[in-house]
C-alpha atoms as a PDB file:
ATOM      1  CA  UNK A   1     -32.377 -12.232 -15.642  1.00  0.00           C
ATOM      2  CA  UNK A   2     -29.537 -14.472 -17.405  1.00  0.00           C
ATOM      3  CA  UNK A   3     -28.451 -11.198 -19.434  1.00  0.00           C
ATOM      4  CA  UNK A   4     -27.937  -9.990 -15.924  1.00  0.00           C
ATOM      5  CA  UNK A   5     -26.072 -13.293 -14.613  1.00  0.00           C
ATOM      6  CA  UNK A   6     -23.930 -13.353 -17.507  1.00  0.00           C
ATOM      7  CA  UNK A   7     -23.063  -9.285 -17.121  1.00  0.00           C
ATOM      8  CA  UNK A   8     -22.164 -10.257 -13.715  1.00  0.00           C
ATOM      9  CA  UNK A   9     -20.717 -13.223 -13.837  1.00  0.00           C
ATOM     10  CA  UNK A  10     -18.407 -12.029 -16.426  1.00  0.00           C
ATOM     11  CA  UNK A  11     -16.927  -9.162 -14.282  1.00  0.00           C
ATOM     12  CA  UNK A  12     -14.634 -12.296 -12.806  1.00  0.00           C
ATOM     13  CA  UNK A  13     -14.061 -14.191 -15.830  1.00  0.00           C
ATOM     14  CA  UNK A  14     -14.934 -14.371 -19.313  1.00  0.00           C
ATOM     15  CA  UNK A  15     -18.587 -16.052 -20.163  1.00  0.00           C
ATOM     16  CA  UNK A  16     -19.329 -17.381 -23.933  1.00  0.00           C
ATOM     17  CA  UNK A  17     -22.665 -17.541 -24.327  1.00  0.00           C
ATOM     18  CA  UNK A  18     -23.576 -18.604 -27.748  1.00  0.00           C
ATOM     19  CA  UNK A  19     -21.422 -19.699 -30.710  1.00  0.00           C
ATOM     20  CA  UNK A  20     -22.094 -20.159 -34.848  1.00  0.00           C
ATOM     21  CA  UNK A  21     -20.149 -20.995 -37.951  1.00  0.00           C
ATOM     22  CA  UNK A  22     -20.475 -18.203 -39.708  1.00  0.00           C
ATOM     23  CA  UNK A  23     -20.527 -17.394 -43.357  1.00  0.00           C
ATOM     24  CA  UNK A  24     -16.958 -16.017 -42.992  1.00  0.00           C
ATOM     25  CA  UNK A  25     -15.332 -17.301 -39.767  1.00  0.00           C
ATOM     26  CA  UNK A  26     -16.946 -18.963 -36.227  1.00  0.00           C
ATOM     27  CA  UNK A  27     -18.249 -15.896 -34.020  1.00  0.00           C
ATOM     28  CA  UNK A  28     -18.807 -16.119 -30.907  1.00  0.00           C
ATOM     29  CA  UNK A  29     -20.517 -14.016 -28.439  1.00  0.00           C
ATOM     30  CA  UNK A  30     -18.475 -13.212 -24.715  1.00  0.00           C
ATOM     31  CA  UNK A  31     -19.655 -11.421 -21.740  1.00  0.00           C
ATOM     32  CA  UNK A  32     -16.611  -9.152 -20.666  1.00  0.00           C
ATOM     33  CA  UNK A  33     -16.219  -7.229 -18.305  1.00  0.00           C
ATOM     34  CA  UNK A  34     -19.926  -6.683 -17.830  1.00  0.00           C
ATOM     35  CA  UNK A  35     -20.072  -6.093 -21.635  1.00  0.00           C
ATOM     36  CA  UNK A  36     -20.855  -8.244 -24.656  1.00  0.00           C
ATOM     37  CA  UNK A  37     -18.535  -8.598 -27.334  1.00  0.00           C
ATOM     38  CA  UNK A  38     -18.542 -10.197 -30.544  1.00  0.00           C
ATOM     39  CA  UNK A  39     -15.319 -12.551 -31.429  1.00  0.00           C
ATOM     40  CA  UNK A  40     -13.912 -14.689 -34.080  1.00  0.00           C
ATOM     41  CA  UNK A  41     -10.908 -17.488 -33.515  1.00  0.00           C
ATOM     42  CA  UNK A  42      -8.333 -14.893 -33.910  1.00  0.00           C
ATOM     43  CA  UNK A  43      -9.668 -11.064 -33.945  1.00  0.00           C
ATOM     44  CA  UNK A  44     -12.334  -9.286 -32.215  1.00  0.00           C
ATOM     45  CA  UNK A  45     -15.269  -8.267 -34.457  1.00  0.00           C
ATOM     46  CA  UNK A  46     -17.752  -6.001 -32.664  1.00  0.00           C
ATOM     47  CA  UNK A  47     -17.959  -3.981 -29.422  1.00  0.00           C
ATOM     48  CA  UNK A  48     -14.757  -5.269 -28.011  1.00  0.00           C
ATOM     49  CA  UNK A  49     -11.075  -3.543 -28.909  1.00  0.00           C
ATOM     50  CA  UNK A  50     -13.179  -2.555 -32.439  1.00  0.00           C
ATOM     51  CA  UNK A  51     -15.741  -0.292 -30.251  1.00  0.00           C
ATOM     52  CA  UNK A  52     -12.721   1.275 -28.830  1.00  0.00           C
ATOM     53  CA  UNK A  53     -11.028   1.829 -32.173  1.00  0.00           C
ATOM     54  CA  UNK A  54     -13.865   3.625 -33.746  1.00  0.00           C
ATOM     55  CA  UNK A  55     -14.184   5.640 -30.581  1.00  0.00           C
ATOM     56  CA  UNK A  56     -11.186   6.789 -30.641  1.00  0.00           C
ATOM     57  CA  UNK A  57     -11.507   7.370 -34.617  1.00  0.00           C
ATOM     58  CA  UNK A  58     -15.030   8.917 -34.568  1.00  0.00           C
ATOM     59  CA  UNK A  59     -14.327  11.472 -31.830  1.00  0.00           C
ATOM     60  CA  UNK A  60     -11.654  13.569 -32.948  1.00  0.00           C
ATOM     61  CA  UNK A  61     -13.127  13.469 -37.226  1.00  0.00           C
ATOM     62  CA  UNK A  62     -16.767  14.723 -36.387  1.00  0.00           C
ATOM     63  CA  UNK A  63     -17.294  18.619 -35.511  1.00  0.00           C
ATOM     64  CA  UNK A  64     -19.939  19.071 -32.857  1.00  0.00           C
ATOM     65  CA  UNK A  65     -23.134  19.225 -33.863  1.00  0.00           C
ATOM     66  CA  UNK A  66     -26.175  16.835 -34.762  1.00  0.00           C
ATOM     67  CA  UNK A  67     -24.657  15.745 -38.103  1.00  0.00           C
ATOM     68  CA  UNK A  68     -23.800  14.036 -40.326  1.00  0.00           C
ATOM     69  CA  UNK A  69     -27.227  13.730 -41.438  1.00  0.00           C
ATOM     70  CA  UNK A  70     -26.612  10.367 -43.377  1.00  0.00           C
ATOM     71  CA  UNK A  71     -23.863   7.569 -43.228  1.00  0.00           C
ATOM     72  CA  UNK A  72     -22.511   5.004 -45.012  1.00  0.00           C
ATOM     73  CA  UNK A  73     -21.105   1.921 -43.085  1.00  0.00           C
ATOM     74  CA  UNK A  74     -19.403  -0.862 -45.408  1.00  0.00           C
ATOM     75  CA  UNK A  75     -19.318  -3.583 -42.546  1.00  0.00           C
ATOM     76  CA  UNK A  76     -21.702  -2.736 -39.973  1.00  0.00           C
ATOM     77  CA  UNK A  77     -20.939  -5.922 -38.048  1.00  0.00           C
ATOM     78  CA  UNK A  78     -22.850  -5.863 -35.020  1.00  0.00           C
ATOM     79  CA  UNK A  79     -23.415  -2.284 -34.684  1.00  0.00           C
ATOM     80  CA  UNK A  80     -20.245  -0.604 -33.210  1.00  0.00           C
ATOM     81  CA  UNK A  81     -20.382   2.478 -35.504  1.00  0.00           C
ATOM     82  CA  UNK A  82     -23.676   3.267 -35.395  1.00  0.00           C
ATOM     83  CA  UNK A  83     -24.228   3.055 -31.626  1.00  0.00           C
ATOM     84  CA  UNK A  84     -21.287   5.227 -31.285  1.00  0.00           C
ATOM     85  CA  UNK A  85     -22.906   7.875 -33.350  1.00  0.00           C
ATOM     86  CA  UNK A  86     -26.525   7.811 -31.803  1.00  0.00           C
ATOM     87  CA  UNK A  87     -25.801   6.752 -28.179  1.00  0.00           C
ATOM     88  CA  UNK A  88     -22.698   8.399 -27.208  1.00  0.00           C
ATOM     89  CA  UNK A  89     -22.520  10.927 -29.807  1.00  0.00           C
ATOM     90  CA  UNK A  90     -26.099  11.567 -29.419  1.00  0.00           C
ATOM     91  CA  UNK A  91     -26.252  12.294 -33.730  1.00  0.00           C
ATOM     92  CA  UNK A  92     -29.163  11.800 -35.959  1.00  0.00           C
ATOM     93  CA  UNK A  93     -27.505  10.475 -38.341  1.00  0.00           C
ATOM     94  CA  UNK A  94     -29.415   7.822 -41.167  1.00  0.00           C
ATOM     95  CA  UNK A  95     -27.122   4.832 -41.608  1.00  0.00           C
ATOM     96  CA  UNK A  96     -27.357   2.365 -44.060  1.00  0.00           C
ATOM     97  CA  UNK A  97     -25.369  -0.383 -43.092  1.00  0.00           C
ATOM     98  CA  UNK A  98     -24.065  -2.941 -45.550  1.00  0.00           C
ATOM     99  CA  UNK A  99     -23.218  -6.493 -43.725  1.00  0.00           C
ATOM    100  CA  UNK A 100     -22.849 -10.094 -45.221  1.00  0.00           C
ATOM    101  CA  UNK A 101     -22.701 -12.059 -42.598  1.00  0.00           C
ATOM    102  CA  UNK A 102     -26.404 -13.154 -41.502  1.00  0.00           C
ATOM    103  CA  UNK A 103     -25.272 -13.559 -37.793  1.00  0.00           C
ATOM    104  CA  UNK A 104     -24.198 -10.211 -37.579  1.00  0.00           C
ATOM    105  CA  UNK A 105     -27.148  -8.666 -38.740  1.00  0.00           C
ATOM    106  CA  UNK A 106     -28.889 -10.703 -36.054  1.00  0.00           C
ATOM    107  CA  UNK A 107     -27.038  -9.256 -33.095  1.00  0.00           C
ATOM    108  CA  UNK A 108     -27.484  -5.966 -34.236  1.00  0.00           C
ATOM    109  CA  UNK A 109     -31.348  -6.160 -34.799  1.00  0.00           C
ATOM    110  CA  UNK A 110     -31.058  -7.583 -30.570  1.00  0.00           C
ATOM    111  CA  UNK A 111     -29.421  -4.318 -29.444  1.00  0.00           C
ATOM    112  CA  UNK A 112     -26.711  -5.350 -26.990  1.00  0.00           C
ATOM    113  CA  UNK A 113     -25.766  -2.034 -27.866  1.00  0.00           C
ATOM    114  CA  UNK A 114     -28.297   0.817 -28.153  1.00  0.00           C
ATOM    115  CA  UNK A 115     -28.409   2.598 -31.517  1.00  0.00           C
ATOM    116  CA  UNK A 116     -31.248   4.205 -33.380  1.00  0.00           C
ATOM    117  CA  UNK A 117     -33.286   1.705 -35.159  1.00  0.00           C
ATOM    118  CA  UNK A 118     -35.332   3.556 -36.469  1.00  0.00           C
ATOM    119  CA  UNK A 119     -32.688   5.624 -38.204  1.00  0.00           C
ATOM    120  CA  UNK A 120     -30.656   2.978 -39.334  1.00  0.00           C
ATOM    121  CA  UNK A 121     -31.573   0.759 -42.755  1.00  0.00           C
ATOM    122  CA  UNK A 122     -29.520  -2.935 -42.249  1.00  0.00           C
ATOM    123  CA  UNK A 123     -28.634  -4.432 -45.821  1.00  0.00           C
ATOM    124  CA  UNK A 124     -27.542  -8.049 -45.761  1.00  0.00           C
ATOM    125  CA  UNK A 125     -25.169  -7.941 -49.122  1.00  0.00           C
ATOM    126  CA  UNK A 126     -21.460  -8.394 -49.980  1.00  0.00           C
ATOM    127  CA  UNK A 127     -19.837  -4.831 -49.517  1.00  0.00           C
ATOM    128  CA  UNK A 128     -17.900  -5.170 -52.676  1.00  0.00           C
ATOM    129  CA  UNK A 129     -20.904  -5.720 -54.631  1.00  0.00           C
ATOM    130  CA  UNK A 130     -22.986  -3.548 -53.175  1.00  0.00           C
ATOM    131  CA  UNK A 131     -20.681  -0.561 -53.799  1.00  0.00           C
ATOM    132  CA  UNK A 132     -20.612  -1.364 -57.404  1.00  0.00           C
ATOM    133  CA  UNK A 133     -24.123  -1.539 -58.266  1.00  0.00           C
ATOM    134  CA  UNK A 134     -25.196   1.538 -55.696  1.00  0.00           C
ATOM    135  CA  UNK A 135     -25.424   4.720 -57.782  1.00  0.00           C
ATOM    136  CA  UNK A 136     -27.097   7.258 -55.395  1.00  0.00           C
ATOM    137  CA  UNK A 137     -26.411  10.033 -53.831  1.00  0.00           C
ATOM    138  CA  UNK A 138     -23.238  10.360 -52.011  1.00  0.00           C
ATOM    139  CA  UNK A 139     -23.117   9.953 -48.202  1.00  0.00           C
ATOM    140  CA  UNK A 140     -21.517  12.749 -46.014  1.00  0.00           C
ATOM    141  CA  UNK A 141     -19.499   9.984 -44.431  1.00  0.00           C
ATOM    142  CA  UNK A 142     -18.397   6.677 -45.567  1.00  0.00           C
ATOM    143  CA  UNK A 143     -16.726   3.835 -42.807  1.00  0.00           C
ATOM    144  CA  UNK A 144     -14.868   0.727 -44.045  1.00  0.00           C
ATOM    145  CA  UNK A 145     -14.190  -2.150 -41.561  1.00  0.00           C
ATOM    146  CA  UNK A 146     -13.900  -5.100 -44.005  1.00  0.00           C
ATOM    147  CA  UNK A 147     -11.774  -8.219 -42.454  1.00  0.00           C
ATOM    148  CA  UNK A 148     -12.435 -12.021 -42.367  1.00  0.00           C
ATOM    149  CA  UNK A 149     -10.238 -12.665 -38.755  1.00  0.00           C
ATOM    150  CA  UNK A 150      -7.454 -10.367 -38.907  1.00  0.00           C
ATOM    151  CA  UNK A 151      -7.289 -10.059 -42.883  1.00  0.00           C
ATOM    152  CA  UNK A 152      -8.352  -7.503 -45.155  1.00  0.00           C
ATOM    153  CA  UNK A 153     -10.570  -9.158 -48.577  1.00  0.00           C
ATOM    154  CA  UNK A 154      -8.569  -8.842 -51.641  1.00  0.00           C
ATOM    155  CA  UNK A 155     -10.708  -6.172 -53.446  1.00  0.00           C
ATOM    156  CA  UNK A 156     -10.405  -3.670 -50.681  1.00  0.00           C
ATOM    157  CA  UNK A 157      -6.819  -2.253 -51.678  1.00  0.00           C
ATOM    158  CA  UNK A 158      -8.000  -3.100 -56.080  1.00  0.00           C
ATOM    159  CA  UNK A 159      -8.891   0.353 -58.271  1.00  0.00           C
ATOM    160  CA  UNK A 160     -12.348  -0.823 -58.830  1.00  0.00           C
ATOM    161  CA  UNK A 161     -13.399  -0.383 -54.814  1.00  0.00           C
ATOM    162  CA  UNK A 162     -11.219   2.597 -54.475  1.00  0.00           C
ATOM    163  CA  UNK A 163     -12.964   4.276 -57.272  1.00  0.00           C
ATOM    164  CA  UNK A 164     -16.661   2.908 -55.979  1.00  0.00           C
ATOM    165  CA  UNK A 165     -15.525   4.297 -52.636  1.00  0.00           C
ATOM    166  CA  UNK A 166     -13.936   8.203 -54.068  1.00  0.00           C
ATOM    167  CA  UNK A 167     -17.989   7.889 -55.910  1.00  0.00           C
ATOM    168  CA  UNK A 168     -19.721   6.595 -52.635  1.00  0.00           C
ATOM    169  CA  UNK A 169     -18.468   9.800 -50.624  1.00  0.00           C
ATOM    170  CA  UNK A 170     -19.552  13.283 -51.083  1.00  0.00           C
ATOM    171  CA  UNK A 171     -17.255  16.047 -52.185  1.00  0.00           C
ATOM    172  CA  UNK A 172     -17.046  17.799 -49.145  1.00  0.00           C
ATOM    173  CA  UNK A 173     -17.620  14.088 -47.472  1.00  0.00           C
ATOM    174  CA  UNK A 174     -14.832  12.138 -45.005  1.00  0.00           C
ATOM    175  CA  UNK A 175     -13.819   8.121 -45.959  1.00  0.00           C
ATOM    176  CA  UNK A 176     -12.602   6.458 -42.818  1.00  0.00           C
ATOM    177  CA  UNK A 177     -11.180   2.905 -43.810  1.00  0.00           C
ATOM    178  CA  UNK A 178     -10.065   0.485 -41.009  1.00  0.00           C
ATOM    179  CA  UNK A 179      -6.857  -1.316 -42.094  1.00  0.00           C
ATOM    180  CA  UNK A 180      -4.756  -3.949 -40.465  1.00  0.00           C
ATOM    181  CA  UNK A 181      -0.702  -4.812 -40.867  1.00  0.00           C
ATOM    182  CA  UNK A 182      -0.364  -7.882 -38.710  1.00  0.00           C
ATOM    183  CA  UNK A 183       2.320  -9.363 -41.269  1.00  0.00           C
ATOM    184  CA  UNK A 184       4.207  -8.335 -44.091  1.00  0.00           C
ATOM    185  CA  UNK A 185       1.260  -9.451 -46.358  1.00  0.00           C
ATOM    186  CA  UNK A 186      -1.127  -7.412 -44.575  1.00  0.00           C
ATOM    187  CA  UNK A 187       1.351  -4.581 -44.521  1.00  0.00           C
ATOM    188  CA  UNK A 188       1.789  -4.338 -48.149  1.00  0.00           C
ATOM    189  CA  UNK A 189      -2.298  -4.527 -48.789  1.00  0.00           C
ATOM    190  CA  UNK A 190      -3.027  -1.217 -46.301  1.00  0.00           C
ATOM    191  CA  UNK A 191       0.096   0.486 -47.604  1.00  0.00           C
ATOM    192  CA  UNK A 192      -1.873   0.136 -51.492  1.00  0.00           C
ATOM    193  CA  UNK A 193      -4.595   1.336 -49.815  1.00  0.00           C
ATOM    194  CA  UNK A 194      -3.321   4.235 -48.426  1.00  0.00           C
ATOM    195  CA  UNK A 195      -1.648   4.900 -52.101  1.00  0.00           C
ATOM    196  CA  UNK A 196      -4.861   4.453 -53.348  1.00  0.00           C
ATOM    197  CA  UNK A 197      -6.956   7.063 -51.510  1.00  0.00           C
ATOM    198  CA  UNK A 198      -4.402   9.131 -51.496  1.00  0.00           C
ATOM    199  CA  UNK A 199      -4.175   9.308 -54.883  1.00  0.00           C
ATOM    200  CA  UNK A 200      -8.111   9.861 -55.519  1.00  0.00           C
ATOM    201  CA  UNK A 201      -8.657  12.260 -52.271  1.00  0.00           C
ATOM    202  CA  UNK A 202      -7.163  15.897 -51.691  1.00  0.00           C
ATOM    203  CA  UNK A 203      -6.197  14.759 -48.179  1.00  0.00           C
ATOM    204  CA  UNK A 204      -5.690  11.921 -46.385  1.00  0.00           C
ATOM    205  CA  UNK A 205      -4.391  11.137 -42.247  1.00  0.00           C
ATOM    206  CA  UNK A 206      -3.526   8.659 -40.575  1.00  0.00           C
ATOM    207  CA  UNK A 207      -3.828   6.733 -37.627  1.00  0.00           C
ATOM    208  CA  UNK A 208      -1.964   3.913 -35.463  1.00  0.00           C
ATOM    209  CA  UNK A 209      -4.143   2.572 -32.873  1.00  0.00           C
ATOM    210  CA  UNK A 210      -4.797  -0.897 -30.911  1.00  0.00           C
ATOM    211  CA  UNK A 211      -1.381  -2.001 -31.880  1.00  0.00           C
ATOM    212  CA  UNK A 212      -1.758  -2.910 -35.416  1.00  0.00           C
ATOM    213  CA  UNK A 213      -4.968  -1.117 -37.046  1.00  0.00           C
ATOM    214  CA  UNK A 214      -3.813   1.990 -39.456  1.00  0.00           C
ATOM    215  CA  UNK A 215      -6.864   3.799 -40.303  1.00  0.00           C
ATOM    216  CA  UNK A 216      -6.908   6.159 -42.810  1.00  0.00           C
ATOM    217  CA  UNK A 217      -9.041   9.319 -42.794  1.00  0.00           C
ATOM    218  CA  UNK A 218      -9.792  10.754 -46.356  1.00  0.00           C
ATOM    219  CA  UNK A 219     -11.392  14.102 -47.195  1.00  0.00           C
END
């Protein structure tokens, strides 16, 4: 019953519902529109403007069909990616989604947004270190959406990630990596990262959406 209140309540006004100080940033979770998002001070981090993003990204990159049969998802956050693939995409697809934040991991594991538990294997871990030490088989498709509040990490646009990320995706695989150029700082860090796939991929797009996000598709 107070999911329901706060669903409704929230279709005239905003309704925070629960906050933490995360390992990373505060988070806080809104009711919106009917809808629960996921925020920190400054940026949106799951469901909200993100869940459109990857909707937008997700659509047009994936042919019809059931697969990919497995995924890759180096931020997982609260789930955005992965319910996009099972619930609206209606895919099979086994996810293993790498996630450091604790509180994150928690939301997801609640389902405010319906994805396939049972097809999805949650890793609590820091992404840069979990790429380095993973050495398995290479996943069909690979999603980056690494930010503490509207900043990229350092490592993200460094040689050693790009490498772990050309290894982490399979030949005929497709690297989607979320990038942000709020400033001129940020700017220069997702232009070396579009250098930087482009130099270890045969092809690699790009897109401008929600204002400021530049997310580059690699194949």
């Amino acid at each position: 019953m107070t999911d329901l209140i706060w669903r409704l309540l929230s279709l005239l006004w905003p309704v925070r519902v629960a906050r933490w100080e995360g390992r990373y940033q505060p988070l806080e979770l809104t009711y919106e529109l009917g809808r629960p998002v996921v925020n920190s001070r400054r940026a949106n981090q799951s469901w909200g403007s993100l869940h459109r993003l990857w909707q937008q990204v997700l659509r047009p990159v994936l042919p019809p069909g059931p697969g990919p049969d497995r995924a890759l998802v180096l931020g997982f956050g609260a789930g955005s990616v992965a319910s996009i693939l099972h619930h609206e995409q209606h895919r099979n697809t086994r996810i293993t989604g790498v996630e450091g934040e604790p509180r994150m991991l928690q939301l997801a594991r609640r389902q405010h947004r319906p994805f396939r538990q049972d097809l999805v294997t949650l890793v609590e871990d820091d992404a840069f270190a979990w790429a380095s030490s993973w050495h398995g088989t290479p996943f069909p498709l690979v999603v980056v959406d690494l930010f503490v509040e509207l900043d990229m990490p350092a490592p993200l646009s460094e040689p050693p990630f790009l490498d772990d990320l050309r290894r982490l995706t399979a030949p005929d695989g497709l690297l989607v990596v979320n990038t942000i150029g709020h400033d001129e700082w940020s700017g220069v860090r997702s232009e070396r990262i579009g250098a930087g796939l482009r130099h270890r991929f045969g092809s690699v797009e790009e897109l401008a959406l929600e204002g400021v996000n530049r997310v580059f598709i690699a194949r």
